[in-house]
PDB file of N, CA and C in Angstrom:
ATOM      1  N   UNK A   1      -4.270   0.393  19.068  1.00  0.00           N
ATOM      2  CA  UNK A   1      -5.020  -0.574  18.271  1.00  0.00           C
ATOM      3  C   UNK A   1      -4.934  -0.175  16.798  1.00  0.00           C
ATOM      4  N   UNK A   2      -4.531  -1.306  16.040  1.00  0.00           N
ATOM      5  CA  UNK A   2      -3.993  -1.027  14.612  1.00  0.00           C
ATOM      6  C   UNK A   2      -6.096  -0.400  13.746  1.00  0.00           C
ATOM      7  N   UNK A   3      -6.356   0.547  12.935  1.00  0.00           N
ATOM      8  CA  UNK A   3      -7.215   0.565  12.169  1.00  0.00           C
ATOM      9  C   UNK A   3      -7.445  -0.534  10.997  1.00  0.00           C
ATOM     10  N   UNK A   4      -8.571  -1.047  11.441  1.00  0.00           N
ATOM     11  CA  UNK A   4      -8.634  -2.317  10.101  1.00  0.00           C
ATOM     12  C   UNK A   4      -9.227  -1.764   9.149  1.00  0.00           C
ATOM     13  N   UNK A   5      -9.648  -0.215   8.572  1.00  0.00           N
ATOM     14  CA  UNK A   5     -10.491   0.119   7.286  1.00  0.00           C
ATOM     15  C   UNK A   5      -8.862   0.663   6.631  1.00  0.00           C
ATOM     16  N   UNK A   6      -7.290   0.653   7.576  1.00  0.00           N
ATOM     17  CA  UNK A   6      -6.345   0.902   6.529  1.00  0.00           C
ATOM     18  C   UNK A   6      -6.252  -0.802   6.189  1.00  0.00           C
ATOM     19  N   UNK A   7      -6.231  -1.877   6.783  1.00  0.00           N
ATOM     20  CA  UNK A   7      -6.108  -2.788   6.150  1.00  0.00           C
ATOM     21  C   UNK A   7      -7.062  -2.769   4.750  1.00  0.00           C
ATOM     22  N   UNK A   8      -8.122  -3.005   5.233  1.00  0.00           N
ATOM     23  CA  UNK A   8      -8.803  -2.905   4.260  1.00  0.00           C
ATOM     24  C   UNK A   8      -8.920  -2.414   2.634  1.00  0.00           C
ATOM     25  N   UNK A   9      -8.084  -1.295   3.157  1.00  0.00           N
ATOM     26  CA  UNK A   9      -7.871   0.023   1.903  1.00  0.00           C
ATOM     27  C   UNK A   9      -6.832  -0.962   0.915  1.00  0.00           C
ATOM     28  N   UNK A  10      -5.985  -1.382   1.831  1.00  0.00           N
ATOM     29  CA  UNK A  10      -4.650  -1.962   1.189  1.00  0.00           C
ATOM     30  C   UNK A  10      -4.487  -3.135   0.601  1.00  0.00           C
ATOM     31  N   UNK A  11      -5.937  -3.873   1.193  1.00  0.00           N
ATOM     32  CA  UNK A  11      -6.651  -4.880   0.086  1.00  0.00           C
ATOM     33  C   UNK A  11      -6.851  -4.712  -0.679  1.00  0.00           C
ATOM     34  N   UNK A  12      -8.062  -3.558  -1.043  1.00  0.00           N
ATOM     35  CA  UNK A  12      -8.877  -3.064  -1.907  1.00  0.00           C
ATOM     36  C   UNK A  12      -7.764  -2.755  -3.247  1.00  0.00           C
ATOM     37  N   UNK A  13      -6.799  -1.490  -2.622  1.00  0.00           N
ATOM     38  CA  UNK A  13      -6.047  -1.107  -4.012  1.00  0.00           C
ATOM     39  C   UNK A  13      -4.947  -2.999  -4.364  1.00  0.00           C
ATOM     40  N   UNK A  14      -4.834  -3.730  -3.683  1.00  0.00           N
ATOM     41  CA  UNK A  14      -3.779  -4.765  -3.938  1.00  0.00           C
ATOM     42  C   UNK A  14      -5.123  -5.215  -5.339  1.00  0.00           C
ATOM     43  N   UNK A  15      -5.930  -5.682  -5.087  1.00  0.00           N
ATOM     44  CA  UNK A  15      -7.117  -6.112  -5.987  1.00  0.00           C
ATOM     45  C   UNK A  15      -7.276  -5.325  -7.304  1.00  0.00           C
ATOM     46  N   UNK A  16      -7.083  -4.591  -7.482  1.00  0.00           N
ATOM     47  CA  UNK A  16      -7.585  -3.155  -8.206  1.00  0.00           C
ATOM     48  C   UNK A  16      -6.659  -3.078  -9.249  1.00  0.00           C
ATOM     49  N   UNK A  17      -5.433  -3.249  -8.530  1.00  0.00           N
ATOM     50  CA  UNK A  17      -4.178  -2.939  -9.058  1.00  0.00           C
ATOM     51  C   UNK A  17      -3.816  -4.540  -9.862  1.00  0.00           C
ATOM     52  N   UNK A  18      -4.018  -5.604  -8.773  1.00  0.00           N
ATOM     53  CA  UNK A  18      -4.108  -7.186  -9.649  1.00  0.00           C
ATOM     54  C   UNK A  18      -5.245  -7.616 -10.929  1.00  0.00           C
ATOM     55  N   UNK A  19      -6.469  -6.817 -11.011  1.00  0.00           N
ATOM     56  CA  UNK A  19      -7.248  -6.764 -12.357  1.00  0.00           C
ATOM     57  C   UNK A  19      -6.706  -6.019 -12.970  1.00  0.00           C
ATOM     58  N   UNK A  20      -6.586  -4.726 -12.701  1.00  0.00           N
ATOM     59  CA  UNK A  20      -6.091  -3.730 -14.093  1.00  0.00           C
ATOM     60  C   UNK A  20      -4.972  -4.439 -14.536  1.00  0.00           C
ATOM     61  N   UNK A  21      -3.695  -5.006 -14.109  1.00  0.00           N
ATOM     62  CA  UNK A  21      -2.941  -5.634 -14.361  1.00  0.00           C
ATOM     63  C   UNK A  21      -3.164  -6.863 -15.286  1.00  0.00           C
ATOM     64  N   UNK A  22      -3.725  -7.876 -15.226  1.00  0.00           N
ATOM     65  CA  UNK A  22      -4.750  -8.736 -15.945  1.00  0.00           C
ATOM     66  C   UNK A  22      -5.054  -7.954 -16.907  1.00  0.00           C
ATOM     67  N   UNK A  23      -6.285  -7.482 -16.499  1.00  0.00           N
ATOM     68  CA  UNK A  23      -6.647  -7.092 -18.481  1.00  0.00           C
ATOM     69  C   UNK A  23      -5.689  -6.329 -19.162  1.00  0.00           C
ATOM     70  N   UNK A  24      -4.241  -5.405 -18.676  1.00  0.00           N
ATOM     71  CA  UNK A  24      -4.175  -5.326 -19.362  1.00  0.00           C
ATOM     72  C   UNK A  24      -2.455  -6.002 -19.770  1.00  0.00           C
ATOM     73  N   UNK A  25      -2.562  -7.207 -19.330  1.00  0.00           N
ATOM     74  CA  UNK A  25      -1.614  -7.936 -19.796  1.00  0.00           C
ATOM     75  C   UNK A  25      -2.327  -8.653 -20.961  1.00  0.00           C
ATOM     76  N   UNK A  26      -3.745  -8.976 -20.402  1.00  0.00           N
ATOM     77  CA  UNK A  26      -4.433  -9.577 -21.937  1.00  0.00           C
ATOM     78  C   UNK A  26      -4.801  -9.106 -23.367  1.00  0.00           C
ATOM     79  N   UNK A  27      -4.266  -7.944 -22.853  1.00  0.00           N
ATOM     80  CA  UNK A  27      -4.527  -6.788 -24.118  1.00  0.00           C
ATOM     81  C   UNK A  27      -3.624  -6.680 -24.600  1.00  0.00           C
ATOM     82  N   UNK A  28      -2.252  -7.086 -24.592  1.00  0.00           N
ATOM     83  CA  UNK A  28      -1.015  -7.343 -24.729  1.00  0.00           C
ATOM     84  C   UNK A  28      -0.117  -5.828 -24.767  1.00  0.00           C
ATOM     85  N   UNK A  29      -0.332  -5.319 -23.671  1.00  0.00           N
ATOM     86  CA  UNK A  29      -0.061  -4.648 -23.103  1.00  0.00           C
ATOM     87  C   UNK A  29       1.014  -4.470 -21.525  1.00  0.00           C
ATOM     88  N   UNK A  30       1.815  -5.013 -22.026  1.00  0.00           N
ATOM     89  CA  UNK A  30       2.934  -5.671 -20.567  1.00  0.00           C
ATOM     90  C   UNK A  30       3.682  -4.804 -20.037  1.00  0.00           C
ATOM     91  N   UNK A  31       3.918  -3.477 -20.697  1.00  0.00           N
ATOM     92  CA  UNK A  31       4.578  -2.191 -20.392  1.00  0.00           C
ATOM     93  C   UNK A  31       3.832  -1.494 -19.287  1.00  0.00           C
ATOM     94  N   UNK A  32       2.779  -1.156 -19.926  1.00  0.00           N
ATOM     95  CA  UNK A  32       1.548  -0.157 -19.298  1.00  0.00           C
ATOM     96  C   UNK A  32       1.087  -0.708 -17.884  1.00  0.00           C
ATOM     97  N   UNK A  33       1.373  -2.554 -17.619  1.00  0.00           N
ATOM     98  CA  UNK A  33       1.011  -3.099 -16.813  1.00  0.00           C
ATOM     99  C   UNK A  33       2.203  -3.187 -15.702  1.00  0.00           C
ATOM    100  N   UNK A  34       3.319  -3.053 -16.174  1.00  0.00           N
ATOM    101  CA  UNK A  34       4.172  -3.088 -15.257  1.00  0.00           C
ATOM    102  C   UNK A  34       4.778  -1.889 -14.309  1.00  0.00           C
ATOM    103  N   UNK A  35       4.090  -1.062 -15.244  1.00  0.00           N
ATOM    104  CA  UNK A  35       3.885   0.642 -14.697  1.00  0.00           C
ATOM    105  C   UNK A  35       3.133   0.396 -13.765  1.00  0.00           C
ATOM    106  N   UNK A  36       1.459  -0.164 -13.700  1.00  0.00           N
ATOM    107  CA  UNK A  36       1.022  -0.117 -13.216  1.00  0.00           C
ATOM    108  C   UNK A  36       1.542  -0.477 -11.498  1.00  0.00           C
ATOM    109  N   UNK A  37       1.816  -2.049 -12.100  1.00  0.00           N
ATOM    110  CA  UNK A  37       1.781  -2.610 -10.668  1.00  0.00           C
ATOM    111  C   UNK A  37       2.974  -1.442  -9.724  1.00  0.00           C
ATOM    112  N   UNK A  38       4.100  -1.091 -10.609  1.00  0.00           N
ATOM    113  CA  UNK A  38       4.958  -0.436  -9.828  1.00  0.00           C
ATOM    114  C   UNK A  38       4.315   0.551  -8.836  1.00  0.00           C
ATOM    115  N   UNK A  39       3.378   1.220  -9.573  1.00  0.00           N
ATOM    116  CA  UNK A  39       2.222   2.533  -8.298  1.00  0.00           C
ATOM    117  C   UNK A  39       1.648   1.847  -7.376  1.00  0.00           C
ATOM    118  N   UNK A  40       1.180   1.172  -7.816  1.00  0.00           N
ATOM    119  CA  UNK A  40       0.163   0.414  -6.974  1.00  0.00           C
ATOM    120  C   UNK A  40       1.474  -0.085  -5.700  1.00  0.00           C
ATOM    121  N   UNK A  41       2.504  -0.513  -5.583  1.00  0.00           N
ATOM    122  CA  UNK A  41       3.207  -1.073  -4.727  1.00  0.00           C
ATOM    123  C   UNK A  41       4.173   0.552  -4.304  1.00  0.00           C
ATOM    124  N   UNK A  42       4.113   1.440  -4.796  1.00  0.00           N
ATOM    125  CA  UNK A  42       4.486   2.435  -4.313  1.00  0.00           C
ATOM    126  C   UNK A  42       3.159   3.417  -3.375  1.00  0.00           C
ATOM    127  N   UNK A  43       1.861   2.767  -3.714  1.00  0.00           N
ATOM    128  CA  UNK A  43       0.753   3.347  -2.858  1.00  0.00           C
ATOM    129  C   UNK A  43       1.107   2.812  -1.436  1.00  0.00           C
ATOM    130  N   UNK A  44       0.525   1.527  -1.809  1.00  0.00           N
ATOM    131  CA  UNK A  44       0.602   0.697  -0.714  1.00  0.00           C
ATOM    132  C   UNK A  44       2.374   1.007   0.487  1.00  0.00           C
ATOM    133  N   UNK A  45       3.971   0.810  -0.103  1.00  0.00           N
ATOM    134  CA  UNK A  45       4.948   1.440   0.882  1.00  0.00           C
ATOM    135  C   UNK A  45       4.410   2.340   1.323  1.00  0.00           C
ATOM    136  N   UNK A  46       3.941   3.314   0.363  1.00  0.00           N
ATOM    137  CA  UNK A  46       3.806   4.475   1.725  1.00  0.00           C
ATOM    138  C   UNK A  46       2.864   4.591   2.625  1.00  0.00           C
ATOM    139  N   UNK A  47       1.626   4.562   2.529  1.00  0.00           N
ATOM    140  CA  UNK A  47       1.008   3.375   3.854  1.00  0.00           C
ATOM    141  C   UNK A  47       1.222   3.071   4.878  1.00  0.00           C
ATOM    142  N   UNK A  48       2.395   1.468   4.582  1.00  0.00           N
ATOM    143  CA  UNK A  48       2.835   1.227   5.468  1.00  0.00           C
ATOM    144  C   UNK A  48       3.764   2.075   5.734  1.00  0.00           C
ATOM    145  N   UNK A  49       4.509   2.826   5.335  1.00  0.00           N
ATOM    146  CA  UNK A  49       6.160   3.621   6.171  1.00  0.00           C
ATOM    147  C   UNK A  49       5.218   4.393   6.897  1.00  0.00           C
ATOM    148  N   UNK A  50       4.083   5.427   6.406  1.00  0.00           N
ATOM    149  CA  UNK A  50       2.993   6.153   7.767  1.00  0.00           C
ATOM    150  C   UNK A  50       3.051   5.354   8.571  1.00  0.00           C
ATOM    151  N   UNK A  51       2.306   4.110   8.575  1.00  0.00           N
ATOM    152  CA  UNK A  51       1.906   4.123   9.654  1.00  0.00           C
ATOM    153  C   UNK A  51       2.905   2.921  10.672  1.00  0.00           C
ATOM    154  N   UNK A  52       3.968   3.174   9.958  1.00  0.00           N
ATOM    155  CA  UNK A  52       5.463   2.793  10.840  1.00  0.00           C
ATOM    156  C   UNK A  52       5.400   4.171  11.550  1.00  0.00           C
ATOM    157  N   UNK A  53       5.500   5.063  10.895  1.00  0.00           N
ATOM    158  CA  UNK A  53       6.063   6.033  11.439  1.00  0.00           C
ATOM    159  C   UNK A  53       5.050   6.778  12.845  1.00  0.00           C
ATOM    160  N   UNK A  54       4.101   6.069  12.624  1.00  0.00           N
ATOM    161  CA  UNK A  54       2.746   6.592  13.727  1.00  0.00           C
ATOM    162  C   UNK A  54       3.233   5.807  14.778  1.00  0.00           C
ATOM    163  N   UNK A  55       3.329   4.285  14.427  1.00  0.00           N
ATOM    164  CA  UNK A  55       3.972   3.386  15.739  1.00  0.00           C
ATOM    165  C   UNK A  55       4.989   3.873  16.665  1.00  0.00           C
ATOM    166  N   UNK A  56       6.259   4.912  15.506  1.00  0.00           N
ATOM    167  CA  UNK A  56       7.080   4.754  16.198  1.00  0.00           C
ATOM    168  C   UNK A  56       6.942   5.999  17.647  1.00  0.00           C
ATOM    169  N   UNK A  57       6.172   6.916  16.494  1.00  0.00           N
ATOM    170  CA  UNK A  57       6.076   8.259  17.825  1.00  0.00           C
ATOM    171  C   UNK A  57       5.136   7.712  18.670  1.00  0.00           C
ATOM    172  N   UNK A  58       4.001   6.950  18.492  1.00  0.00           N
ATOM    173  CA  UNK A  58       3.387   6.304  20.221  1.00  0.00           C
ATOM    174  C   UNK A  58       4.210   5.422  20.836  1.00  0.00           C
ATOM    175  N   UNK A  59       5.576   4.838  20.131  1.00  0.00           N
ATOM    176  CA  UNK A  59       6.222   4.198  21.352  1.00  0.00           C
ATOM    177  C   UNK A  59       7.441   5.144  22.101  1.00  0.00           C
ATOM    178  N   UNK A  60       7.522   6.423  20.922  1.00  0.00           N
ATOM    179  CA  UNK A  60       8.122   7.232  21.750  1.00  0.00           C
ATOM    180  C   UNK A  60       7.209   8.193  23.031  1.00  0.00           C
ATOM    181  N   UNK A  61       6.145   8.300  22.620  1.00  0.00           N
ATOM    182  CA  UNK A  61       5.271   8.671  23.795  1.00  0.00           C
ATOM    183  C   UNK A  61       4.609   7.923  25.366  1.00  0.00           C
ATOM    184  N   UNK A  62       4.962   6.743  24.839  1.00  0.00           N
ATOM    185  CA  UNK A  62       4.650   5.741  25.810  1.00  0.00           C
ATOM    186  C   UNK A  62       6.034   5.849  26.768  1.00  0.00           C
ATOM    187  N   UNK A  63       6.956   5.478  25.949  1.00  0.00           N
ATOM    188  CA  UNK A  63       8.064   5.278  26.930  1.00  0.00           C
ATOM    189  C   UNK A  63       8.747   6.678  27.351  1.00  0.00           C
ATOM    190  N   UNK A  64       8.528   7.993  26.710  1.00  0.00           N
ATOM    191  CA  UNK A  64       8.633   9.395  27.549  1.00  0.00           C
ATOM    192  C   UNK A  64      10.325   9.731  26.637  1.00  0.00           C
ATOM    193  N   UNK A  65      10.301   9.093  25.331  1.00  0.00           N
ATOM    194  CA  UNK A  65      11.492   9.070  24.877  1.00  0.00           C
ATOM    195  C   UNK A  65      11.840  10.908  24.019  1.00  0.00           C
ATOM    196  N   UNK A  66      12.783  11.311  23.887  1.00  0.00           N
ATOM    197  CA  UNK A  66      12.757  12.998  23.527  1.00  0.00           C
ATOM    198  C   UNK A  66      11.856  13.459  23.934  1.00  0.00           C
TER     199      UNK A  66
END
């Protein structure tokens, strides 16, 4: 059963990361913001590649694989 407080998390920073972005594109600041979003979408991959990688060893445990 997938954890919904990592969904959650991955809301939270998507949000976080979409205001700071905002203000500070309004600050005319488009550099600093594009930095930003880049982390913010490098938080979030790795995340998900964990918890690919959690799937994959319970389907290697399920099916008795290595």
């Amino acid at each position: 059963m997938i954890d919904l407080t990592v969904i959650f998390k991955l809301a939270a920073v998507g949000i976080i990361i979409t205001i700071v972005c905002q203000v500070l594109k309004k600050s005319d600041r488009d550099d600093v913001a594009t930095v930003v979003s880049i982390v913010g979408l490098v938080i979030a991959l790795t995340v998900a590649v964990t918890m690919i990688g959690d799937l994959f060893e319970k389907v290697q445990e399920i099916f008795g694989v290595f």
